[in-house]
C-alpha atoms as a PDB file:
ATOM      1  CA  UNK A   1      99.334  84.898  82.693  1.00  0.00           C
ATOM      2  CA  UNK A   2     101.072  88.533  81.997  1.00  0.00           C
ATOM      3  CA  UNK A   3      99.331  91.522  83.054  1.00  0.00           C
ATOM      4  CA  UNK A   4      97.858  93.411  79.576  1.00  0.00           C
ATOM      5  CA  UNK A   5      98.925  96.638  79.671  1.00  0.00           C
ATOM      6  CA  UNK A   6      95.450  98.994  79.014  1.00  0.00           C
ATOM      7  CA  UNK A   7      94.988 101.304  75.843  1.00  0.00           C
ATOM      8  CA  UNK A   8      96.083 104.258  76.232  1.00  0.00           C
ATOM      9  CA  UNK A   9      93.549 107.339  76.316  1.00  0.00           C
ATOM     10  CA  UNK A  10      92.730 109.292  73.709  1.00  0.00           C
ATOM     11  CA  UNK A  11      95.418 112.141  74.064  1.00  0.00           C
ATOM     12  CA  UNK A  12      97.918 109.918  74.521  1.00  0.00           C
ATOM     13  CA  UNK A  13      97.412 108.798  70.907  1.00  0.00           C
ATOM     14  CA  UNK A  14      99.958 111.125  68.437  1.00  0.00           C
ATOM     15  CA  UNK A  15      97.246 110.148  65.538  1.00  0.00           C
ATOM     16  CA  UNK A  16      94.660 111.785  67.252  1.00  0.00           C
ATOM     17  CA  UNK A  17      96.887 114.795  68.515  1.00  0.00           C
ATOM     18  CA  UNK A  18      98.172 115.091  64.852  1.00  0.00           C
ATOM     19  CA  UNK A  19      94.292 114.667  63.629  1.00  0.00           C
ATOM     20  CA  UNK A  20      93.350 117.197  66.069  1.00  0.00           C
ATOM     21  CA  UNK A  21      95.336 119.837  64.787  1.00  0.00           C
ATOM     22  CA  UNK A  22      95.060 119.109  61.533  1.00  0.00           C
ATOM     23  CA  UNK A  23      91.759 120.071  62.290  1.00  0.00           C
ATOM     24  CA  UNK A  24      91.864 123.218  64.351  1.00  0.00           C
ATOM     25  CA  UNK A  25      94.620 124.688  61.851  1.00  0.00           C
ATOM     26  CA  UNK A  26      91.398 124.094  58.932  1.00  0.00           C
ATOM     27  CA  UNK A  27      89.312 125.919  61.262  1.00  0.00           C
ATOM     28  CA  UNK A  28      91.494 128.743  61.675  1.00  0.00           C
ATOM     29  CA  UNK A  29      92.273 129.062  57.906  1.00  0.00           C
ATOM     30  CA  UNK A  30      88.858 128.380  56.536  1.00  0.00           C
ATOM     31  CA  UNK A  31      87.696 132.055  56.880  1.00  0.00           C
ATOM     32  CA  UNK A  32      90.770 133.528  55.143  1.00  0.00           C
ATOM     33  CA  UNK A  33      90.265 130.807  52.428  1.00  0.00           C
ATOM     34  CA  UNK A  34      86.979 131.870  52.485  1.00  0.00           C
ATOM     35  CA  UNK A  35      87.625 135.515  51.800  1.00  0.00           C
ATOM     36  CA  UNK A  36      90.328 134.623  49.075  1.00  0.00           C
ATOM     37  CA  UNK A  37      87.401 132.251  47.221  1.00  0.00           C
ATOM     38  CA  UNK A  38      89.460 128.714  48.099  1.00  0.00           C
ATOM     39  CA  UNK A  39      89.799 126.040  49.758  1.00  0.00           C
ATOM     40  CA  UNK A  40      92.318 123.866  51.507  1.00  0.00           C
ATOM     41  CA  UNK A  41      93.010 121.362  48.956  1.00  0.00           C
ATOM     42  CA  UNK A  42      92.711 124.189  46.013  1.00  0.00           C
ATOM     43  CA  UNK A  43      95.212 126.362  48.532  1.00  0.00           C
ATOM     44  CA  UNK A  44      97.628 123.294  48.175  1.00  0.00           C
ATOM     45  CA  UNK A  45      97.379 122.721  44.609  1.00  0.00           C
ATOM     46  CA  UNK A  46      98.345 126.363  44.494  1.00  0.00           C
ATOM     47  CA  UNK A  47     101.251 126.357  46.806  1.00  0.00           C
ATOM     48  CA  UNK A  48     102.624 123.054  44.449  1.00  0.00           C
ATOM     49  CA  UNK A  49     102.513 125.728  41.804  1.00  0.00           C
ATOM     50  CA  UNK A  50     104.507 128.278  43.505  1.00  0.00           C
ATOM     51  CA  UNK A  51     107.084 126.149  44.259  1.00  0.00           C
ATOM     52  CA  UNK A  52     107.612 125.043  40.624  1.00  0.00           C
ATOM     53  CA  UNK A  53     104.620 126.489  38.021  1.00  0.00           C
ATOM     54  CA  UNK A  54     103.890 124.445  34.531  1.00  0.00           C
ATOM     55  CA  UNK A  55     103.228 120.924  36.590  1.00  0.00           C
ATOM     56  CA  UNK A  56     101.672 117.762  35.129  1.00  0.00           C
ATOM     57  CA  UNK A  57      98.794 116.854  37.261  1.00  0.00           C
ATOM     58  CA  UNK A  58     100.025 114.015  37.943  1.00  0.00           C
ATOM     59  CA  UNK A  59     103.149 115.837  39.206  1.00  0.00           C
ATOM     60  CA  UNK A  60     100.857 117.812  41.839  1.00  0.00           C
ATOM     61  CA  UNK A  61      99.391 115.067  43.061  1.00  0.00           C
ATOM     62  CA  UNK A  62     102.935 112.868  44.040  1.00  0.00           C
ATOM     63  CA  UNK A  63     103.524 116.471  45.730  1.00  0.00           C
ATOM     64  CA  UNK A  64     100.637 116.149  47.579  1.00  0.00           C
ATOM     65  CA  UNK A  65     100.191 112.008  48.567  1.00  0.00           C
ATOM     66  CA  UNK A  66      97.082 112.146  47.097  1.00  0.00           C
ATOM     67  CA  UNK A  67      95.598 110.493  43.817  1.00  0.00           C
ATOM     68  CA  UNK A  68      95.244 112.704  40.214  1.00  0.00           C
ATOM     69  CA  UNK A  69      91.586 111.549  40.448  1.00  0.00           C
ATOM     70  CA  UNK A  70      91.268 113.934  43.596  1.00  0.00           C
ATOM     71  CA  UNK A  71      93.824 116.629  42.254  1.00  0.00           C
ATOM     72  CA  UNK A  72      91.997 116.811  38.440  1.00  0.00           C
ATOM     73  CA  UNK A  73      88.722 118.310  40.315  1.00  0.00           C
ATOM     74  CA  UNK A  74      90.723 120.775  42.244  1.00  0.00           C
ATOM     75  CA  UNK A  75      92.498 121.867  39.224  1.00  0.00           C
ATOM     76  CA  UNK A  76      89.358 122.239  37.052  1.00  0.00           C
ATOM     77  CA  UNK A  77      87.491 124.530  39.993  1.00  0.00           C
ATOM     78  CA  UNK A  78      90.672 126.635  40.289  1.00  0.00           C
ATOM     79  CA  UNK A  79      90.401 126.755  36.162  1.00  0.00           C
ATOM     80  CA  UNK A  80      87.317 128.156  36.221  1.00  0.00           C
ATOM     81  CA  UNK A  81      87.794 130.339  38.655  1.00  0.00           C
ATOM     82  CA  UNK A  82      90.563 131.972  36.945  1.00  0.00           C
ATOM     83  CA  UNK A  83      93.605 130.627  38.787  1.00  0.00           C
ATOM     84  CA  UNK A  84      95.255 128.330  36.684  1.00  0.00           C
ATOM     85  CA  UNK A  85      95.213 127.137  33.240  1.00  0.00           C
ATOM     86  CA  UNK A  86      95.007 123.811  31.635  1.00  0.00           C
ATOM     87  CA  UNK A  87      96.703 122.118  28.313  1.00  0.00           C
ATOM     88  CA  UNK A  88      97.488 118.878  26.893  1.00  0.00           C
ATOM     89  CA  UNK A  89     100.875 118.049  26.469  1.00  0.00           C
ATOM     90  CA  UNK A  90     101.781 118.023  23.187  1.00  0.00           C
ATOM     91  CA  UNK A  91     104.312 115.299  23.320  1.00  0.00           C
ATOM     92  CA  UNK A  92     101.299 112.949  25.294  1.00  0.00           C
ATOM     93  CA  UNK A  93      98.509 113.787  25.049  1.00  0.00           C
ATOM     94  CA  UNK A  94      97.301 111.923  27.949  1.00  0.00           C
ATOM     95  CA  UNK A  95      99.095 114.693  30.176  1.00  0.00           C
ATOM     96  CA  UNK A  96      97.246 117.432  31.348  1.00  0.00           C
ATOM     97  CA  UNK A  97      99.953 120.172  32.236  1.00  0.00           C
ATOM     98  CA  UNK A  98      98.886 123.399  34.848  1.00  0.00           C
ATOM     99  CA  UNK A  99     100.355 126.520  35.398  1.00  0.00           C
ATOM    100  CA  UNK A 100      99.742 129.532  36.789  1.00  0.00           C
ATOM    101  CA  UNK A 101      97.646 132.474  35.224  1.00  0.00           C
ATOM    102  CA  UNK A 102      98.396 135.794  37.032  1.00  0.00           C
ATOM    103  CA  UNK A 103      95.881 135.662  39.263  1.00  0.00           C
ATOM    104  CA  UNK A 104      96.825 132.324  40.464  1.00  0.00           C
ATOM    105  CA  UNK A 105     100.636 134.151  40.782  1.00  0.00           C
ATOM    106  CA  UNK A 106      99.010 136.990  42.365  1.00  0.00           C
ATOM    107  CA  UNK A 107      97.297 134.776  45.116  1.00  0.00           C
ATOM    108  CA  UNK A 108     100.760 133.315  46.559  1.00  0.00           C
ATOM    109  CA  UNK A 109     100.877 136.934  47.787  1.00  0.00           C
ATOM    110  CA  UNK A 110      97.305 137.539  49.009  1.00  0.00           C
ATOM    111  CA  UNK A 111      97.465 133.991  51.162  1.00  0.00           C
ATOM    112  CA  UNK A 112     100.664 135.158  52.786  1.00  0.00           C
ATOM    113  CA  UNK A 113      98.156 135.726  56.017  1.00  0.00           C
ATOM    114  CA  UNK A 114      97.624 132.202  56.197  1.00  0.00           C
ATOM    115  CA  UNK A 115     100.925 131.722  58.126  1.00  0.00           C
ATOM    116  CA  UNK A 116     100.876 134.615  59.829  1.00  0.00           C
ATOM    117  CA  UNK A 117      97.547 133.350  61.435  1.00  0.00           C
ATOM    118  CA  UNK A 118      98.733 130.252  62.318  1.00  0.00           C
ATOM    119  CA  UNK A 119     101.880 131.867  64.213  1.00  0.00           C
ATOM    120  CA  UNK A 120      99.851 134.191  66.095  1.00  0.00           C
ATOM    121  CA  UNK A 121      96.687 132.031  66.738  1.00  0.00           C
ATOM    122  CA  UNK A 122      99.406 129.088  68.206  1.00  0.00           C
ATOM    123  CA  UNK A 123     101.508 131.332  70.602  1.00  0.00           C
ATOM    124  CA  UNK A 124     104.686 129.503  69.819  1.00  0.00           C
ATOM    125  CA  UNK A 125     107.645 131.229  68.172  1.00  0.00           C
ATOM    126  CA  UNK A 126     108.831 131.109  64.659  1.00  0.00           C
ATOM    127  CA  UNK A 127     111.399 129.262  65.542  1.00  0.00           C
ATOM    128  CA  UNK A 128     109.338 126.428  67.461  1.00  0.00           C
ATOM    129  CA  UNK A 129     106.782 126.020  64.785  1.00  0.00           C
ATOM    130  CA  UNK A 130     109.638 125.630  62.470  1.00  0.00           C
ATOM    131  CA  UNK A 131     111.061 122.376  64.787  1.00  0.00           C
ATOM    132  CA  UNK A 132     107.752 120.948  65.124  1.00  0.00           C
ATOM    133  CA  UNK A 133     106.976 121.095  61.521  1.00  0.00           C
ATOM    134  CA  UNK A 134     110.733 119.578  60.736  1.00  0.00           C
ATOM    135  CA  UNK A 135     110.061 116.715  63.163  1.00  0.00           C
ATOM    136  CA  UNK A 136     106.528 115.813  61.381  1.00  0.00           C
ATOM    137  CA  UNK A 137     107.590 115.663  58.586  1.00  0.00           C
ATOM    138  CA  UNK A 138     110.579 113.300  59.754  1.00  0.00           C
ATOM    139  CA  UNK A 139     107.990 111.418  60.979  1.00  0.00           C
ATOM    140  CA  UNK A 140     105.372 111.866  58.288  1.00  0.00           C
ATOM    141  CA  UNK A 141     108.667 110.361  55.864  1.00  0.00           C
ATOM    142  CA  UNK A 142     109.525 107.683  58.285  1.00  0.00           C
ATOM    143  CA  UNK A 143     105.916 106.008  57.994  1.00  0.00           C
ATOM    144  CA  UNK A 144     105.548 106.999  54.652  1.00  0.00           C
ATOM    145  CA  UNK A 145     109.349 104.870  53.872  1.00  0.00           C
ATOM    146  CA  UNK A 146     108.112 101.823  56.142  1.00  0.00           C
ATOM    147  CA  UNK A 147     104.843 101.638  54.420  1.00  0.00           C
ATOM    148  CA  UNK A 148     106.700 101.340  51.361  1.00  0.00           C
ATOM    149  CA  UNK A 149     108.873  98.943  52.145  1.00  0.00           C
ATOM    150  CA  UNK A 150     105.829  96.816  53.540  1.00  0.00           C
ATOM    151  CA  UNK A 151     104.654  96.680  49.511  1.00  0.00           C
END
């Protein structure tokens, strides 16, 4: 009978190293989110906008991987806290468009710190967070295309 090979520990699992610091990089935003009156997910909803304003919400949430059932709460708290602004779309009305008021365009500049944090608080250089981020998301895209494929 072959010899099972046993589970490997914890750290030796790149889920849990990935969920890890997933998890510290939260804790090391949260109070700068905290001062700017957001959070994580509303931070990303914003950051979808600065790359390309006027989105549909459905639009933010592709950008995201996440449903527009999660993404239509965000964009309502960010709405009433003066960040973005909501319409129908005139052509269908079952699209709910977003954009930007100037406060939301004025916070792209004001969460600037957010990266800067993350450099400094990780001791790596620019240059090596940039890799590591490139070869997640390789591998982020890699699952993401097999799990597709699976459908």
């Amino acid at each position: 009978m072959p010899r099972s090979k046993p589970p490997p520990l914890l750290d030796e699992h790149l889920c849990f190293s990935l969920y890890g610091a997933s998890l510290a990089i939260n804790r090391a935003y949260k109070p700068l989110l905290d001062e700017l009156g957001i959070t994580y997910p509303q931070y990303l909803v914003l950051a979808t906008l600065w790359e390309q304003d006027d989105r549909a919400v459905g639009e933010i949430a592709d950008r995201l991987s996440l449903e527009s059932s999660t993404v239509t709460p965000l964009v309502k708290r960010l709405e009433a806290a003066g960040f973005v602004e909501r319409r129908r779309n005139p052509d269908n009305e079952r699209q709910v468009r977003v954009t930007l008021s100037a406060d939301g365009r004025t916070m792209k500049d004001r969460s600037a710190c957010l990266g800067d944090t993350l450099f400094e608080s990780s001791g790596l250089s620019g240059e090596d967070v940039r890799r590591l981020n490139r070869d997640v998301r390789l591998f982020r895209d890699a699952v993401a295309r097999s799990l597709s494929t699976a459908d």
